[in-house]
Protein backbone atom coordinates (compact mmCIF):
# COMPACT_ATOMS: atom_id res chain seq x y z
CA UNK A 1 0.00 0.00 0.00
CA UNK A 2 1.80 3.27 -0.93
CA UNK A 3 0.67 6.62 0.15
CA UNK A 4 0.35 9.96 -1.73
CA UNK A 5 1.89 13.12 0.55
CA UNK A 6 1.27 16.53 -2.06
CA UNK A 7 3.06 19.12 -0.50
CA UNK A 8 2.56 23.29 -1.62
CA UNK A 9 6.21 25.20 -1.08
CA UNK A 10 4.70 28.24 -0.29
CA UNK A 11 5.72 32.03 -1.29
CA UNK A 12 5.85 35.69 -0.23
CA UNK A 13 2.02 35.77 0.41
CA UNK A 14 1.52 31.97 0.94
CA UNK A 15 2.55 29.41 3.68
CA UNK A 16 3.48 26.49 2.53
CA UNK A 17 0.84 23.78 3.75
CA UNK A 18 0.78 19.67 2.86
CA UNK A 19 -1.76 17.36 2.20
CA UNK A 20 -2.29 14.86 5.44
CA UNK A 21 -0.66 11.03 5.21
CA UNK A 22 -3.01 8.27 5.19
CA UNK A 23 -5.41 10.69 3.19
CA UNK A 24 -4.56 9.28 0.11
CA UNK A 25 -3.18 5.49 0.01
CA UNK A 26 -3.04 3.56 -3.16
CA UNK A 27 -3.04 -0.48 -3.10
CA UNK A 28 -0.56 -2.31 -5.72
CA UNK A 29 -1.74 -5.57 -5.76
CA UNK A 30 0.10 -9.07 -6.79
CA UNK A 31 0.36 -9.79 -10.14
CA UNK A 32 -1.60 -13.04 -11.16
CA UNK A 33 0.56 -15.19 -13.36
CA UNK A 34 -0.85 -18.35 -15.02
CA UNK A 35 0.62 -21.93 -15.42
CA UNK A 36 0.10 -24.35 -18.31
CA UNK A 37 1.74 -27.91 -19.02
CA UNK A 38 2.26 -29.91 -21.12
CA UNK A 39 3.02 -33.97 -20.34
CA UNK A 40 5.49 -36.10 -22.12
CA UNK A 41 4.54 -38.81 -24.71
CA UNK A 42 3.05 -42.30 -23.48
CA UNK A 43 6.54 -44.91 -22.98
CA UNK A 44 6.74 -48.37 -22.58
CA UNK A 45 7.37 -49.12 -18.38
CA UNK A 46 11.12 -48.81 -17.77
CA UNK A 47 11.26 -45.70 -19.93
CA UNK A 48 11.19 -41.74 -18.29
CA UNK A 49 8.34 -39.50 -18.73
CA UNK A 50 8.41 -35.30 -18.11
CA UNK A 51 6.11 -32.00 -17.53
CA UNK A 52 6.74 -28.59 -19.19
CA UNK A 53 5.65 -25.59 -17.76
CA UNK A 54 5.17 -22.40 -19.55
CA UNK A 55 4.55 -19.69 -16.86
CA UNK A 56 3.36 -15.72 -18.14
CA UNK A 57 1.64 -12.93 -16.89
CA UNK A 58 3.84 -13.07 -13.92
CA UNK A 59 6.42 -9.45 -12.65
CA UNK A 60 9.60 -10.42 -13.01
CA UNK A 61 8.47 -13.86 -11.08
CA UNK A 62 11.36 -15.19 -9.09
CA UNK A 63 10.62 -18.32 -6.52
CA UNK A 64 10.20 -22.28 -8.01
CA UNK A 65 7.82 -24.38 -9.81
CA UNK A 66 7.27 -27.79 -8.62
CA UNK A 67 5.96 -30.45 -10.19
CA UNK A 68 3.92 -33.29 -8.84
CA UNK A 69 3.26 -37.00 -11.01
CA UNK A 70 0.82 -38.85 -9.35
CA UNK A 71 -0.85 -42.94 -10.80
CA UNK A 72 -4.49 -41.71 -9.68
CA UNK A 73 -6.53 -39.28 -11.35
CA UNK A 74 -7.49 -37.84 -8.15
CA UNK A 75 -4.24 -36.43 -7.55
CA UNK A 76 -4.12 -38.31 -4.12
CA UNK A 77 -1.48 -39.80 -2.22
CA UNK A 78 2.24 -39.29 -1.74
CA UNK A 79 3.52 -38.35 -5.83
CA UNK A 80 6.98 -38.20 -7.56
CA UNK A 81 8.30 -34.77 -7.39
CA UNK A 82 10.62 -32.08 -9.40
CA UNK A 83 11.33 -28.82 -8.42
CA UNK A 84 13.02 -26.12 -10.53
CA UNK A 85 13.70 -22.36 -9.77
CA UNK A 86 11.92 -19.77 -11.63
CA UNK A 87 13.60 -16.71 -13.05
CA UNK A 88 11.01 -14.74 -14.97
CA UNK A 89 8.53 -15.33 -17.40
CA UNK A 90 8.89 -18.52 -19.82
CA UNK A 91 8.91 -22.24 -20.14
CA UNK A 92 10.31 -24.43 -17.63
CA UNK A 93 10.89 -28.33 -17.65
CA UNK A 94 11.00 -30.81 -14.41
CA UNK A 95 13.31 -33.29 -14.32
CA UNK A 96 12.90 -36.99 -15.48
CA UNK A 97 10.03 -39.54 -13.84
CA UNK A 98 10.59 -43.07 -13.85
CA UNK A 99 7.06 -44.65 -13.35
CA UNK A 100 7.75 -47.84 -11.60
CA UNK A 101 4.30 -49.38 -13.21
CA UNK A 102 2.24 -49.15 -15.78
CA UNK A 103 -0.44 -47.18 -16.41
CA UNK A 104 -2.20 -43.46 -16.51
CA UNK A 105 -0.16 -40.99 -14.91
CA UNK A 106 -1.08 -36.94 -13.85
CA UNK A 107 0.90 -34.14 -13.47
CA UNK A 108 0.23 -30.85 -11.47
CA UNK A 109 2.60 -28.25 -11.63
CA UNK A 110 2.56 -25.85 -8.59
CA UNK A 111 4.36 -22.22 -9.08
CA UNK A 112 5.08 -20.96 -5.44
CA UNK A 113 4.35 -17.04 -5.82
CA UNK A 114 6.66 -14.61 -4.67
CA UNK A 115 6.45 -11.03 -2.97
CA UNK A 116 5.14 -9.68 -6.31
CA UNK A 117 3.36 -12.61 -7.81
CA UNK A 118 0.36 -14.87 -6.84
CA UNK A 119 0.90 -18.86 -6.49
CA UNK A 120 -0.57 -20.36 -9.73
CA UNK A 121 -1.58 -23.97 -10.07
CA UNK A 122 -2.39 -26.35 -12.87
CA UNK A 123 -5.54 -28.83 -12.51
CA UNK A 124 -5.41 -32.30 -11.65
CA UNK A 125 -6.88 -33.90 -14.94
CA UNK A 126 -6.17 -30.62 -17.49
CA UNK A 127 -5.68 -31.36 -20.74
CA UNK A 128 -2.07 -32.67 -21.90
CA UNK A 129 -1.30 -33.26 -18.36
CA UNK A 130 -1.84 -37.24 -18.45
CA UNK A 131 0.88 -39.64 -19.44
CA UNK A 132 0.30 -42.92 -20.40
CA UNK A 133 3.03 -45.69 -19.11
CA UNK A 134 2.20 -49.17 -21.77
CA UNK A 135 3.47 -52.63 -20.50
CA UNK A 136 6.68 -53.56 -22.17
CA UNK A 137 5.70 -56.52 -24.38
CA UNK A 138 8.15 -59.41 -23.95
CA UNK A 139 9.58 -61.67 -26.53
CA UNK A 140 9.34 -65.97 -26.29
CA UNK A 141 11.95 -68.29 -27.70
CA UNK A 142 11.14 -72.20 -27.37
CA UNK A 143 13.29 -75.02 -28.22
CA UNK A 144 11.43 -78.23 -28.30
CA UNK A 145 13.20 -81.40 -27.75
CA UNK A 146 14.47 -83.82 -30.53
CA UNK A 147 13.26 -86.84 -32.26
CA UNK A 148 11.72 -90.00 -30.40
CA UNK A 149 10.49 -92.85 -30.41
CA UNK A 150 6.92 -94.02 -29.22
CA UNK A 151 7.37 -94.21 -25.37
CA UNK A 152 10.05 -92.23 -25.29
CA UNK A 153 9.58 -88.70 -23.16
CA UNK A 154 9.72 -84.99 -24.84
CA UNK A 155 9.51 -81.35 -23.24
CA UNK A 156 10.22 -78.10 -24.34
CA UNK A 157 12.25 -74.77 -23.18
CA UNK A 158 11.28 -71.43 -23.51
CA UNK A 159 13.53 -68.35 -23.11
CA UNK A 160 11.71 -65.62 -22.03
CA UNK A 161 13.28 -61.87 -22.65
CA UNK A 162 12.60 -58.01 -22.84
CA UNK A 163 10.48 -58.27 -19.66
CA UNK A 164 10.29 -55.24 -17.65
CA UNK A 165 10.77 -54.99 -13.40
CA UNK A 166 11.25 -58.92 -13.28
CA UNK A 167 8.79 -60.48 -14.93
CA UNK A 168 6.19 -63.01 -12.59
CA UNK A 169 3.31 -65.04 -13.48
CA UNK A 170 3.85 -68.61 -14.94
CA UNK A 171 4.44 -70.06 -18.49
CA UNK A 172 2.07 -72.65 -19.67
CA UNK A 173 3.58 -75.55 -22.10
CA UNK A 174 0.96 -77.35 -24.29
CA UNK A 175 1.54 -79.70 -26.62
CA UNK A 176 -0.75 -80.95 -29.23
CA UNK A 177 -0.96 -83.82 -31.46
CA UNK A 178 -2.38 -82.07 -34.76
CA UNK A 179 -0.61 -79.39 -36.64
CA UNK A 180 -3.03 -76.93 -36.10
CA UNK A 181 -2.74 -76.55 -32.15
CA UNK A 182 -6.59 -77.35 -31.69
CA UNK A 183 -8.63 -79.34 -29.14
CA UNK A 184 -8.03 -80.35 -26.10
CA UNK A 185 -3.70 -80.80 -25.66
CA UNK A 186 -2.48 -83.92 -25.72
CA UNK A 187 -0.22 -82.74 -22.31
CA UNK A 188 0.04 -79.16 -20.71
CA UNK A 189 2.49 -78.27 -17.57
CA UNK A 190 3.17 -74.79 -16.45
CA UNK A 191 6.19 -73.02 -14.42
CA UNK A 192 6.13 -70.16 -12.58
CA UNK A 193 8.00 -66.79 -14.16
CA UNK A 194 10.80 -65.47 -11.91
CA UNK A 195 12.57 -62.64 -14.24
CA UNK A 196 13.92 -62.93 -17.95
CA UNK A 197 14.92 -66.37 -18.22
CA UNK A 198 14.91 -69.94 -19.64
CA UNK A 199 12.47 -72.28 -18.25
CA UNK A 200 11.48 -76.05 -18.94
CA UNK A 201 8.20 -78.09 -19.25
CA UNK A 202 7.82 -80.87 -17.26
CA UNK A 203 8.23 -83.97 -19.64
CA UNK A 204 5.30 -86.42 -21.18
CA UNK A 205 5.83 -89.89 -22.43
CA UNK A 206 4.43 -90.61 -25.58
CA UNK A 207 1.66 -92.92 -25.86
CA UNK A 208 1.09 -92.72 -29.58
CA UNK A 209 3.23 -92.23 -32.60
CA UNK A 210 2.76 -89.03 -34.82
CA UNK A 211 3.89 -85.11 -34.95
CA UNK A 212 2.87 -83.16 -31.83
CA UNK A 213 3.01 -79.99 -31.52
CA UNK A 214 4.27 -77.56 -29.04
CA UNK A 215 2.91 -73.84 -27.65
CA UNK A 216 4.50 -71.72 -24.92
CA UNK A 217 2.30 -69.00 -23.39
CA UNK A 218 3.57 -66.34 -21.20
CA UNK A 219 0.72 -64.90 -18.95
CA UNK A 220 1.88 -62.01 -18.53
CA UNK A 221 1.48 -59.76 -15.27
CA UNK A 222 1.25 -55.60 -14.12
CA UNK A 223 4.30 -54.60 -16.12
CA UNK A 224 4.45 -56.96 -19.15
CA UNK A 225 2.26 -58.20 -21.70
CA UNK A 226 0.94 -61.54 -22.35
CA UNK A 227 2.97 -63.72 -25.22
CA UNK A 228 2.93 -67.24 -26.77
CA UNK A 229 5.43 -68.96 -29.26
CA UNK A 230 3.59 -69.78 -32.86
CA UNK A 231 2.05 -72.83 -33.31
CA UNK A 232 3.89 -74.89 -35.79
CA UNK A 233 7.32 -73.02 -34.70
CA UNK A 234 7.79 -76.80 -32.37
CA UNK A 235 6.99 -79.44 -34.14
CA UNK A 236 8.22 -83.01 -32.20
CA UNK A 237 8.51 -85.94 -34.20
CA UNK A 238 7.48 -89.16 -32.12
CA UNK A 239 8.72 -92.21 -34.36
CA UNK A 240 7.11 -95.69 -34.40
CA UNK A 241 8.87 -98.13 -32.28
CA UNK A 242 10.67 -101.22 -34.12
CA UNK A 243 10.17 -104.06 -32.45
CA UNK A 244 11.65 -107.72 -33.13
CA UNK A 245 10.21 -111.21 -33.56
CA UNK A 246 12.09 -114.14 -32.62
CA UNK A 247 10.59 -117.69 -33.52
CA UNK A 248 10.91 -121.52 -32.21
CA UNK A 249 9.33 -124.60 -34.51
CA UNK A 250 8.32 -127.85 -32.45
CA UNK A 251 10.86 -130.47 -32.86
CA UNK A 252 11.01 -132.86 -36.31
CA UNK A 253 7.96 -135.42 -36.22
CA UNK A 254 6.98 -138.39 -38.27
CA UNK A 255 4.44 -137.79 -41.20
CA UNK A 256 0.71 -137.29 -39.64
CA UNK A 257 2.10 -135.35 -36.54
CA UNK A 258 1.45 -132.09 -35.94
CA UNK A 259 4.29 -129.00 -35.76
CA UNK A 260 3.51 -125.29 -34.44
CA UNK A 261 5.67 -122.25 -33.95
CA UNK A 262 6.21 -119.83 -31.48
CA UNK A 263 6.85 -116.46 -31.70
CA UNK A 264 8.60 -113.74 -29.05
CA UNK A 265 7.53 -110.15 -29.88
CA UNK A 266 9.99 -107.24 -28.36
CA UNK A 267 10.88 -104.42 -28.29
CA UNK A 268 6.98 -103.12 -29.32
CA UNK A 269 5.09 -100.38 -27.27
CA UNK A 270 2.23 -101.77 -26.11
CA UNK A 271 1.74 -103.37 -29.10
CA UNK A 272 -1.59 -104.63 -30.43
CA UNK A 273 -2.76 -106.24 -33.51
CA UNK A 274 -2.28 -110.21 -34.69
CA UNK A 275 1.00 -112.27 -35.30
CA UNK A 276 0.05 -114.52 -38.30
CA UNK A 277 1.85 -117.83 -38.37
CA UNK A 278 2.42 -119.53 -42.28
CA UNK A 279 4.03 -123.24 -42.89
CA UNK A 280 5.83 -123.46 -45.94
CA UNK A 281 6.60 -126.80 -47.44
């Protein structure tokens, strides 16, 4: 508040005389600067994410700008915070924000006023002030394992990589006995997800010759995305077994006896079917 004093000097036929103080005050109010933002781009989780501020209308503002990133938006709770001084007018940037999940993220940027400037804040929710933080999307490698034969066991491995903040959830092996990865699976085992990694199926013992095929599905969890191998990328070939026949006649008769054979199957898996039997003279 200043206050106006108008004083007369006076001459030969006049005294001087004033005005009286406090009969004239003048208020000088705060000038009322305003605040807008602008959010970075939306990043995959893992990534940094930033506010700009572009303060104006302000009197040679001095003091700081903070700036607030909150995952609600409410605006609530305990945020990540920047603050950077302030030395006049113009556009000012907070430093980097590594979201530790993903999501929607808000900013609010706060300037703190100074003795000739208001405070000026920008709204929870304004426009350009949201971020959006994606889940990284992980990549699956599988390696099924070789060649067979019926009875024999086979399992596959899966390499899981580019997961974010140590991946969890499980991976889910299925294997199939058509080409087409349809139906019910012939066998399915799962493992649970403890970072990037390689991780193995438990292993199933063929009943039944043929190609069977293979699928590995990530599940994904907060930070990453949900993957699976291709179907027809593991193809197992389970071979038909080879087994032997070994055979004993009856001992040499006289004409009018009767001979027979017999036969010793190996080597089969659970085989079925018929041995035939055929005398040749």
């Amino acid at each position: 508040t200043y206050e106006w004093v108008a004083t007369y000097s006076g001459d030969a036929n006049n005294l001087g005389t004033a005005s009286a103080c406090g009969a004239e005050p003048v208020t000088i109010t705060v000038a009322t600067p305003a605040i807008v933002t602008t959010a970075s781009m939306p990043i995959t989780v893992g990534g940094t994410v930033s506010d700009s501020a572009v303060l104006s209308g302000g009197e040679s503002p001095t003091g700081t700008i903070t700036f607030n990133l909150y995952n609600n938006g409410g605006c609530t709770g305990t945020p990540m915070t920047s603050t950077v001084p302030v030395a006049g007018n113009g556009t000012y940037s907070s430093g980097p924000f590594t979201p530790p999940t993903a999501g929607t993220y808000f900013f609010t940027a706060t300037y703190s006023g100074d003795a000739n400037n208001a405070m000026a804040t920008s709204a929870c929710g304004a426009a350009g002030e949201s971020t959006t933080v994606n889940k990284a999307t992980p990549a699956i490698m599988t390696t099924p394992s070789g060649t067979v034969t019926v009875g024999g066991t086979i399992s596959d491995t899966a390499t899981l990589s580019g997961g974010v903040d140590t991946p969890t959830g499980t991976i889910t092996f299925n294997a199939y006995n058509n080409t087409t990865c349809t139906g019910t699976p012939t066998f399915t085992s799962s493992t649970t997800v403890s970072g990037n990694g390689t991780y193995s199926s438990a292993t199933f013992t063929t009943t039944a010759a043929g190609t069977y095929e293979f699928v590995a599905s990530y599940s994904g969890d907060a930070n990453n995305n949900p993957v699976a191998s291709t179907c027809g990328a593991e193809a197992v070939v389970v071979s038909p077994a080879s087994p032997t026949i070994a055979t004993t006649a009856s001992p040499t008769v006289a004409a009018g006896g009767t001979i027979s054979d017999t036969a010793t199957l190996s080597g089969g898996a659970s085989p079925t079917g018929t041995i035939r039997s055929e005398e040749h003279t």
